[in-house]
C-alpha atoms as a PDB file:
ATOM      1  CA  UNK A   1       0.067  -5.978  18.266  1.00  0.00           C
ATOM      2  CA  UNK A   2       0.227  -2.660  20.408  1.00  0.00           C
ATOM      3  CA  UNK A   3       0.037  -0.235  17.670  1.00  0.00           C
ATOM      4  CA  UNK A   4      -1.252   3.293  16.115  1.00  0.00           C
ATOM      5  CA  UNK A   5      -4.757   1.094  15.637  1.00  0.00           C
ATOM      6  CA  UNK A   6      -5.534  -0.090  18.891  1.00  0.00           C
ATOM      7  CA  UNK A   7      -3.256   0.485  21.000  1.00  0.00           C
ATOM      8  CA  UNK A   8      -4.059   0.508  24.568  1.00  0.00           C
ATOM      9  CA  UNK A   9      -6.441  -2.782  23.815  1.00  0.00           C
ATOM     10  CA  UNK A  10      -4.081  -4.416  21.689  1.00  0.00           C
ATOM     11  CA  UNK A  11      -4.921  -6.920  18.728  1.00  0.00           C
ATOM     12  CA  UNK A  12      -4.528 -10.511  19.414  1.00  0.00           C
ATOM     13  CA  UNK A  13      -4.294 -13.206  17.055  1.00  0.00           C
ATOM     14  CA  UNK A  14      -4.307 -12.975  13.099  1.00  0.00           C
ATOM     15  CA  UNK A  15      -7.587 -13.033  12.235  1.00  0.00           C
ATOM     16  CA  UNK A  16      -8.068  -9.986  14.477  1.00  0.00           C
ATOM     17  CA  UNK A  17      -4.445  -8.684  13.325  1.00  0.00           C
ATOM     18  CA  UNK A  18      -6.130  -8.542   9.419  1.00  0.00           C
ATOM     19  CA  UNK A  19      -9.489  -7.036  10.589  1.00  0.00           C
ATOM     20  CA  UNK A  20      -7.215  -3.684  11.473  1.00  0.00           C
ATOM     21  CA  UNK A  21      -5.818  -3.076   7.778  1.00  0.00           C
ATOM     22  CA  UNK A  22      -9.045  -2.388   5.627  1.00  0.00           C
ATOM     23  CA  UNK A  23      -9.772   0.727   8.176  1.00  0.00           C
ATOM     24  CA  UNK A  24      -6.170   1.695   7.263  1.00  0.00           C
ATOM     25  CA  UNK A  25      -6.119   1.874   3.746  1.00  0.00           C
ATOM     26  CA  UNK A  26      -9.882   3.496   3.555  1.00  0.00           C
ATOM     27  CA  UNK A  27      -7.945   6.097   5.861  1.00  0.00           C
ATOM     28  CA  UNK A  28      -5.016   6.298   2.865  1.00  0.00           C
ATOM     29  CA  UNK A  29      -7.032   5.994  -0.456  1.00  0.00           C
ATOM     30  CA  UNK A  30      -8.987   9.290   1.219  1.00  0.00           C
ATOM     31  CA  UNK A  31      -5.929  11.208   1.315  1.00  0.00           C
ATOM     32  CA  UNK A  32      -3.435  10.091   4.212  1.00  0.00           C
ATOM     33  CA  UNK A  33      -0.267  10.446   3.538  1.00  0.00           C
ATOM     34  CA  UNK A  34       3.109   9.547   4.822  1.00  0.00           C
ATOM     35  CA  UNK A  35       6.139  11.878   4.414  1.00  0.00           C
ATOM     36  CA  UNK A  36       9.335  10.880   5.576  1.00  0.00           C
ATOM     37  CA  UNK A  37      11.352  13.200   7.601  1.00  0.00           C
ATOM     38  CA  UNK A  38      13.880  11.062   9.290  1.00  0.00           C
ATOM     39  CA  UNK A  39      15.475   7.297   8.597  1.00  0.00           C
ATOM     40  CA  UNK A  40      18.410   5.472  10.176  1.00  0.00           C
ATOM     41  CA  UNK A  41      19.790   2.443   9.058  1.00  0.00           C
ATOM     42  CA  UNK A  42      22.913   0.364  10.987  1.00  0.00           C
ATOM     43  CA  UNK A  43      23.702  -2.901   9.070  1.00  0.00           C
ATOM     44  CA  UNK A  44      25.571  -5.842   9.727  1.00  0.00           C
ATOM     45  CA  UNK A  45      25.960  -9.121   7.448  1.00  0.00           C
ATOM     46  CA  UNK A  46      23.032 -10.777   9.116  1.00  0.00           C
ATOM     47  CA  UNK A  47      21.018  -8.434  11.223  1.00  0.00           C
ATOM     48  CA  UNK A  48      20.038  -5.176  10.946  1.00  0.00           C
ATOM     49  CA  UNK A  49      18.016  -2.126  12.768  1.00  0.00           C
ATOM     50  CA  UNK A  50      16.053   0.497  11.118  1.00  0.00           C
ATOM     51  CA  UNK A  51      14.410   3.365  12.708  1.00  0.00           C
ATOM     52  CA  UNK A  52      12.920   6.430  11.193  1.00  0.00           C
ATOM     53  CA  UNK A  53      10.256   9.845  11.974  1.00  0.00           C
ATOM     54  CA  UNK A  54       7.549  10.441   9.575  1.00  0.00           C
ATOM     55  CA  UNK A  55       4.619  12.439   9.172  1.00  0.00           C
ATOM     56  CA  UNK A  56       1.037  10.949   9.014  1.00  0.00           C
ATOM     57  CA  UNK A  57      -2.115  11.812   8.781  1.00  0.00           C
ATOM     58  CA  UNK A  58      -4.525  13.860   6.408  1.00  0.00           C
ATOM     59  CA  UNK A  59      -4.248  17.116   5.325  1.00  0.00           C
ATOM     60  CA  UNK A  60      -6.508  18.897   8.205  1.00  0.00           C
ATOM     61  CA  UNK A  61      -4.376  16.411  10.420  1.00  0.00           C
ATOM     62  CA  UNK A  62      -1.536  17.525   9.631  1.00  0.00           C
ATOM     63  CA  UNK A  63      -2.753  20.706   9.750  1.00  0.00           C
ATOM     64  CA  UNK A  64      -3.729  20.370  13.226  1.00  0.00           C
ATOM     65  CA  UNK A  65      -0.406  19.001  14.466  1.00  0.00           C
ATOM     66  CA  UNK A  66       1.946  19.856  12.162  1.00  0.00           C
ATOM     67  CA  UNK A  67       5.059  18.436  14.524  1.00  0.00           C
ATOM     68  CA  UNK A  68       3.484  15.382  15.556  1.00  0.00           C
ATOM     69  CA  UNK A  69       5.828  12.637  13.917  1.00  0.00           C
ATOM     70  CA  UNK A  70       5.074   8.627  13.692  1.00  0.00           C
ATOM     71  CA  UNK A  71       7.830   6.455  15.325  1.00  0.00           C
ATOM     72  CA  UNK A  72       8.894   3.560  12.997  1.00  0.00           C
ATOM     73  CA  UNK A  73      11.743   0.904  14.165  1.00  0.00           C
ATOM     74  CA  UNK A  74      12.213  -2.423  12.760  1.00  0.00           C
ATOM     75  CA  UNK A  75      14.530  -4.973  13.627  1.00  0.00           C
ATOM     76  CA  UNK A  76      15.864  -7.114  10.632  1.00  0.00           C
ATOM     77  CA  UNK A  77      17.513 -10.705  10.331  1.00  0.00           C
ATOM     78  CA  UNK A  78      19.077 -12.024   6.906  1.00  0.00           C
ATOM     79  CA  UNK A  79      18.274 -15.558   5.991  1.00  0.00           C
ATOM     80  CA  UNK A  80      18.564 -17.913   3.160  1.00  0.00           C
ATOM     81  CA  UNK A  81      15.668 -16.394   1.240  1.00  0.00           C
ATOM     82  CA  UNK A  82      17.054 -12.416   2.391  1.00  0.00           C
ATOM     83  CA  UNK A  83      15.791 -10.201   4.908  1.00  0.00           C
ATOM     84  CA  UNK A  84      12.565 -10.577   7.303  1.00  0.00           C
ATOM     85  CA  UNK A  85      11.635  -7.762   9.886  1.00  0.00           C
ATOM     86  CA  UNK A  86      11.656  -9.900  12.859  1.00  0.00           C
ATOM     87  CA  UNK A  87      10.478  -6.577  15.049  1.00  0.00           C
ATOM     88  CA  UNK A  88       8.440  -4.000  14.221  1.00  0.00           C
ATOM     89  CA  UNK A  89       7.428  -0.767  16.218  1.00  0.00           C
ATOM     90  CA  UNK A  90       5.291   1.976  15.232  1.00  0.00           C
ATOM     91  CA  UNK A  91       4.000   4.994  17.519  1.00  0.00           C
ATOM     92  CA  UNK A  92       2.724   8.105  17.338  1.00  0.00           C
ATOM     93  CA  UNK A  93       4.039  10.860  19.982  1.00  0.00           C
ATOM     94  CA  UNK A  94       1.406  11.833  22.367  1.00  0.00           C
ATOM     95  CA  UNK A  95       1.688  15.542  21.989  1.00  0.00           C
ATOM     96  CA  UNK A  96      -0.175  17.762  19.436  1.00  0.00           C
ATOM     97  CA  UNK A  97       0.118  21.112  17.961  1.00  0.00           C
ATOM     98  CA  UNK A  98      -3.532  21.994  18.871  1.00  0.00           C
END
């Protein structure tokens, strides 16, 4: 995973994949937040795309950048048991307000 938590190293492997989340949701339970500004969703019977802008962060974050926007895209397949995300992309742009 190349993502918001480590992304220039990356995170290889499950086990290192699950050690990213508890940092995460400390980070939410003290007041991050997520406000969606933007989503976009093209369907077909069995696959799908998804993409959407959204603001993240704490209060003094998004304070100090109040334009910066997270990138979200997913890529969807339908199966027998319904719909998996079979891509998922999240980035923040590199620009601040600051």
């Amino acid at each position: 995973m190349f993502d918001v938590p480590s992304a220039e190293e990356g995170v290889r492997g499950l086990d290192a994949y699950r050690a990213v989340w508890p940092d995460l949701l400390d980070w939410v339970r003290a007041g991050a937040r997520f406000e969606l500004v933007e989503l976009n969703v093209i369907a077909g019977h069995d696959v799908a795309c998804a993409w959407a802008l959204l603001r993240c962060g704490s209060d003094d974050e998004l304070q100090l950048a109040p334009s910066r926007r997270l990138r979200l895209t997913f890529g969807l397949r339908r199966d027998e048991d319904g719909w998996r995300v079979t891509h998922e992309h999240h980035s923040f742009t590199h620009g601040c307000d600051g």
